[in-house]
Protein backbone atom coordinates (compact mmCIF):
# COMPACT_ATOMS: atom_id res chain seq x y z
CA UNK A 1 112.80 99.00 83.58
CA UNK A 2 115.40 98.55 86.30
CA UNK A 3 114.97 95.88 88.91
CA UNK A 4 116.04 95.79 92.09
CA UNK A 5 116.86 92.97 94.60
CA UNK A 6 115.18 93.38 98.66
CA UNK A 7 115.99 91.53 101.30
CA UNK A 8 114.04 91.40 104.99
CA UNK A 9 117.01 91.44 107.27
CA UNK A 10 114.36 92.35 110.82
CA UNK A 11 111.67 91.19 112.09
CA UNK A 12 108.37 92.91 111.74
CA UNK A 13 107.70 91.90 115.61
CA UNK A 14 106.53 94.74 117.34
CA UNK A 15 105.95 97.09 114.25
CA UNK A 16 103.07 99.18 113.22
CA UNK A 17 100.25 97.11 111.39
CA UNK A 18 101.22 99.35 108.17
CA UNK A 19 104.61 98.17 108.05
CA UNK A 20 103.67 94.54 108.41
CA UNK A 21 101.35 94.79 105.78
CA UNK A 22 103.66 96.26 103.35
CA UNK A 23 105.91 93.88 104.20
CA UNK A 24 103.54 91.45 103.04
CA UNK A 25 102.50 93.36 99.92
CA UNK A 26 106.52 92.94 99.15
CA UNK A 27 106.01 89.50 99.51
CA UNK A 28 108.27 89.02 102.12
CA UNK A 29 107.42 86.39 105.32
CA UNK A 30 110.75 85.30 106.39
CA UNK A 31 113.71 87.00 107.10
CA UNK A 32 116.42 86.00 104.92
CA UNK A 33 113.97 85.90 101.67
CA UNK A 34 114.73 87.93 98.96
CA UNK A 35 112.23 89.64 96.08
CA UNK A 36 113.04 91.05 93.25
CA UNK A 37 110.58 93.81 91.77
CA UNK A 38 110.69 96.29 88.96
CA UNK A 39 111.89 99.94 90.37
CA UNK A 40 108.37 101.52 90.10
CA UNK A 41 107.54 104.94 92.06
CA UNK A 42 104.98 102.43 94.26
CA UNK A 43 107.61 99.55 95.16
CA UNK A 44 110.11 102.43 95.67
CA UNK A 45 107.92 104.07 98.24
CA UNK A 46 106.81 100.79 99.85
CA UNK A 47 110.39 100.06 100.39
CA UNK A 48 110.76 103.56 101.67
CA UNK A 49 108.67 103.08 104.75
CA UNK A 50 110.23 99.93 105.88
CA UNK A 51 113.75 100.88 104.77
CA UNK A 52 114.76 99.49 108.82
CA UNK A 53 113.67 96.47 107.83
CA UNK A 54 115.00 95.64 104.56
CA UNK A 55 118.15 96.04 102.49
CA UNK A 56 118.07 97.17 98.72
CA UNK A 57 120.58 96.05 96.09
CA UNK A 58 120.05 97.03 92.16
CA UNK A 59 119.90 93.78 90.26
């Protein structure tokens, strides 16, 4: 399965409660941390609705 690298770049200050928590589901807290998760449908679509937030680089 592909992986793919994300990174929080923005701060989840003043954002929707949903976004925070998918931030958070990412497992991303700071900005500057990075996660790397398998390129599932799910993670895909998480990363969909806070695509502002975060950048995404195929590992």
């Amino acid at each position: 399965m592909a992986k793919i690298k994300v990174k929080k770049v923005k701060s989840a200050i003043n954002r929707t409660k949903r976004q925070k928590l998918t931030l958070a589901a990412l497992g991303l807290k700071k900005i500057g941390q990075v996660v790397e998760h398998d390129a599932t449908p799910n993670i895909l679509g998480m990363v969909k609705k806070v695509e502002h937030l975060v950048s995404v680089v195929e590992a």
